[in-house]
Protein backbone atom coordinates (compact mmCIF):
# COMPACT_ATOMS: atom_id res chain seq x y z
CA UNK A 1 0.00 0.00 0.00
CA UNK A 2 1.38 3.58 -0.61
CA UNK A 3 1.94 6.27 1.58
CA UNK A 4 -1.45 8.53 -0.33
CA UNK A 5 -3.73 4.81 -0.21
CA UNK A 6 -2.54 4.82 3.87
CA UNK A 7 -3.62 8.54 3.92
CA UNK A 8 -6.69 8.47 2.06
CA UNK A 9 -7.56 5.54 4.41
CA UNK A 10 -6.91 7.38 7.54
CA UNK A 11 -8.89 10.09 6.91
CA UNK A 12 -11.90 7.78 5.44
CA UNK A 13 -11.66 6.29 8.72
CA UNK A 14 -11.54 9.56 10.42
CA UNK A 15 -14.58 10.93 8.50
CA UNK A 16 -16.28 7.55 9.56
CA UNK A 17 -15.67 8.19 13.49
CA UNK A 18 -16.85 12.04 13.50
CA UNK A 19 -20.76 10.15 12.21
CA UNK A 20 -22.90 9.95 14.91
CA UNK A 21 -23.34 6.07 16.33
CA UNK A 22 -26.63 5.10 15.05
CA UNK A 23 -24.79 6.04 11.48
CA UNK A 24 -21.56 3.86 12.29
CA UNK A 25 -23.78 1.07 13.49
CA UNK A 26 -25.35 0.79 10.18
CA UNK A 27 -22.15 1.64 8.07
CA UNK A 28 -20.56 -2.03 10.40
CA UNK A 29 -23.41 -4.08 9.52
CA UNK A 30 -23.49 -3.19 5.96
CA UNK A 31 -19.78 -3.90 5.86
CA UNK A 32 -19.91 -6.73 7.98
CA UNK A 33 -19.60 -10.43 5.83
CA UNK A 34 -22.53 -12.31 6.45
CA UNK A 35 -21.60 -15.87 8.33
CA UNK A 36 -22.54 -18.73 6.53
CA UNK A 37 -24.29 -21.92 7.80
CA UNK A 38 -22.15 -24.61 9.20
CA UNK A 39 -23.99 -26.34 6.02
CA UNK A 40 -22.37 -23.57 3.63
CA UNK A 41 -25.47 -22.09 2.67
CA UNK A 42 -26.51 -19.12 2.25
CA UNK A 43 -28.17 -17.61 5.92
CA UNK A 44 -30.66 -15.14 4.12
CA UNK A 45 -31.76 -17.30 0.77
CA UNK A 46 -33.54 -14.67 -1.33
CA UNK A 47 -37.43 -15.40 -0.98
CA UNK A 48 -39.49 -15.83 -4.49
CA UNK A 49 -42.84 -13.55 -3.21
CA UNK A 50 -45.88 -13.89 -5.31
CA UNK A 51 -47.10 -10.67 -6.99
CA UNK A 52 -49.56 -8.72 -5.05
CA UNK A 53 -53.18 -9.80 -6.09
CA UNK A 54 -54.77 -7.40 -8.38
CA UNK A 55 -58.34 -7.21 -8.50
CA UNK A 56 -59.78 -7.95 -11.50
CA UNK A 57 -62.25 -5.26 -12.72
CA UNK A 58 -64.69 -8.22 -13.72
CA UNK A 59 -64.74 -9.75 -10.09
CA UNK A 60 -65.78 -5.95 -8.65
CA UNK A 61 -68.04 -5.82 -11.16
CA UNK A 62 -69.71 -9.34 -9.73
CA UNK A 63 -69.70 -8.52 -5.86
CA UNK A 64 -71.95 -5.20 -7.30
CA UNK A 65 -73.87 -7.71 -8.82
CA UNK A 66 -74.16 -9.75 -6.02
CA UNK A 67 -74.65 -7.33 -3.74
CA UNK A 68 -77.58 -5.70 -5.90
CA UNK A 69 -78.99 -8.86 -6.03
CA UNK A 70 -79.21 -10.17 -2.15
CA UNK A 71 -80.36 -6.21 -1.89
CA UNK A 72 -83.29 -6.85 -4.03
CA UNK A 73 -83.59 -10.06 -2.29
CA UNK A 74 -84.28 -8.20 0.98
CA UNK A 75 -86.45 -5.62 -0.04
CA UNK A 76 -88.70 -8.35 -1.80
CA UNK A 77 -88.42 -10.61 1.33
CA UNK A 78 -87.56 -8.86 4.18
CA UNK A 79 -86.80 -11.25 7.35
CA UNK A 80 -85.31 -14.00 5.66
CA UNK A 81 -82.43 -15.95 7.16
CA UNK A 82 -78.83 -15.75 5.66
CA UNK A 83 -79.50 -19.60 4.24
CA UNK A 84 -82.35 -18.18 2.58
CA UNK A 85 -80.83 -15.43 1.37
CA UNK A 86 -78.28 -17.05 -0.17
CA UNK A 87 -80.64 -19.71 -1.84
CA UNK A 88 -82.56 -16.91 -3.53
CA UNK A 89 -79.75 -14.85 -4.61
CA UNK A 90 -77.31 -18.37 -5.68
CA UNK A 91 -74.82 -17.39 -3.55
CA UNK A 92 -72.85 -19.47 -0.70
CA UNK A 93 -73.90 -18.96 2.78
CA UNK A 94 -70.94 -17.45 3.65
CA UNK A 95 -70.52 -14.73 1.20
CA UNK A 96 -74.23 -13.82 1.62
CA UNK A 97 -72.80 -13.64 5.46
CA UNK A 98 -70.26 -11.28 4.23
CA UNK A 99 -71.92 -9.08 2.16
CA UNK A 100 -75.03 -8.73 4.47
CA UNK A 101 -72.17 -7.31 7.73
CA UNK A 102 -70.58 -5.15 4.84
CA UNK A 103 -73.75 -3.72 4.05
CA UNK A 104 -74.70 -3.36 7.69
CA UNK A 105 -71.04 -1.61 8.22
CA UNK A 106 -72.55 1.01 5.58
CA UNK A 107 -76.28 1.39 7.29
CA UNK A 108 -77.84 -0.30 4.43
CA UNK A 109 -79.13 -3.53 6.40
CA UNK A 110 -79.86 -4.19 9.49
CA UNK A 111 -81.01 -7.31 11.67
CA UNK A 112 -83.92 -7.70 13.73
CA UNK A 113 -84.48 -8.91 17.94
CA UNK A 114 -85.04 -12.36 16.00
CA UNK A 115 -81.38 -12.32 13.95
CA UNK A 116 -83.37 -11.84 10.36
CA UNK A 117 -81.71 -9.63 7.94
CA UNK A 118 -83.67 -6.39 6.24
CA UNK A 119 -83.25 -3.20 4.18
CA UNK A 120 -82.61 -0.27 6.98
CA UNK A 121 -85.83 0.89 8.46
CA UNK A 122 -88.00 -1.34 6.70
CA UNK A 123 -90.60 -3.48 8.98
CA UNK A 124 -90.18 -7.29 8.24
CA UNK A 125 -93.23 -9.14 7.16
CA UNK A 126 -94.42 -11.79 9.59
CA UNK A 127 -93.89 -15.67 8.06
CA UNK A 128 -96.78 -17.09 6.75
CA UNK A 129 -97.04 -19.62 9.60
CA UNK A 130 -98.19 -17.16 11.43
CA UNK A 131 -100.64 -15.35 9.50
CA UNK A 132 -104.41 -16.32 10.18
CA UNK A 133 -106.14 -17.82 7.18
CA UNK A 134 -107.96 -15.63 4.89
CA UNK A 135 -111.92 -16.31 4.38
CA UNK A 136 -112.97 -17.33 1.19
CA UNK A 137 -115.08 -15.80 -1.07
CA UNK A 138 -117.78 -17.96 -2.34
CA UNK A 139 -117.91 -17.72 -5.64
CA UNK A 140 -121.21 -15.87 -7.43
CA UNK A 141 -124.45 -17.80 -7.45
């Protein structure tokens, strides 16, 4: 080494001591070899990550369509259970599940005392179990 490479050192070393510690600590570890596995491998293998999932513009435009549908759904039949729900709109149970608390998270829906599902503000119609039969009207003579 010459006499100017020892210099230039020196003072590269002296710069390198003047840096606060939090600076010097990060200047060592980027300097610093990384140890290898007693099984020579490498410690930190570089990771293949899948891309981030994009949403396709075609699967937003089906949860609208969903979500229209279980909407229209409710307002046709409010008080129906999630199973029904799902039945009439051919969904799963559990995305019907998932759409009706996102919709409730907005104030669209809400459920009733008896855990039925219904448009906000809207009165649910009472099953037809419990309705008293209607007279009939005779027919004219």
């Amino acid at each position: 080494m010459t006499r100017e490479e020892l210099t230039a050192l020196r003072d590269a070393i002296d710069i390198t001591l003047a840096l606060p510690d939090s600076i010097r600590e990060m200047l060592a570890q980027w300097l610093a070899p990384a140890a290898a596995k007693p099984n020579g491998h490498d410690p930190h293998p570089s990771v293949p990550t899948a891309p981030p999932k994009s949403r396709h513009p075609k699967s937003a435009f089906a949860a609208k369509t969903a979500e229209k549908r279980l909407l229209e759904a409710l307002r046709d039949n409010p008080g129906l259970s999630i199973a029904a729900l799902a039945n009439a709109i051919g969904s799963s149970r559990s995305a019907t599940g998932e759409r009706l608390r996102q919709l409730a998270a907005r104030g669209m829906v809400e459920k009733d005392p008896a855990g039925r599902w219904k448009l906000k503000g809207e009165a649910t119609q009472p099953s037809m179990q419990s309705e008293e039969p209607r007279p009939m009207i005779a027919p004219p003579s």
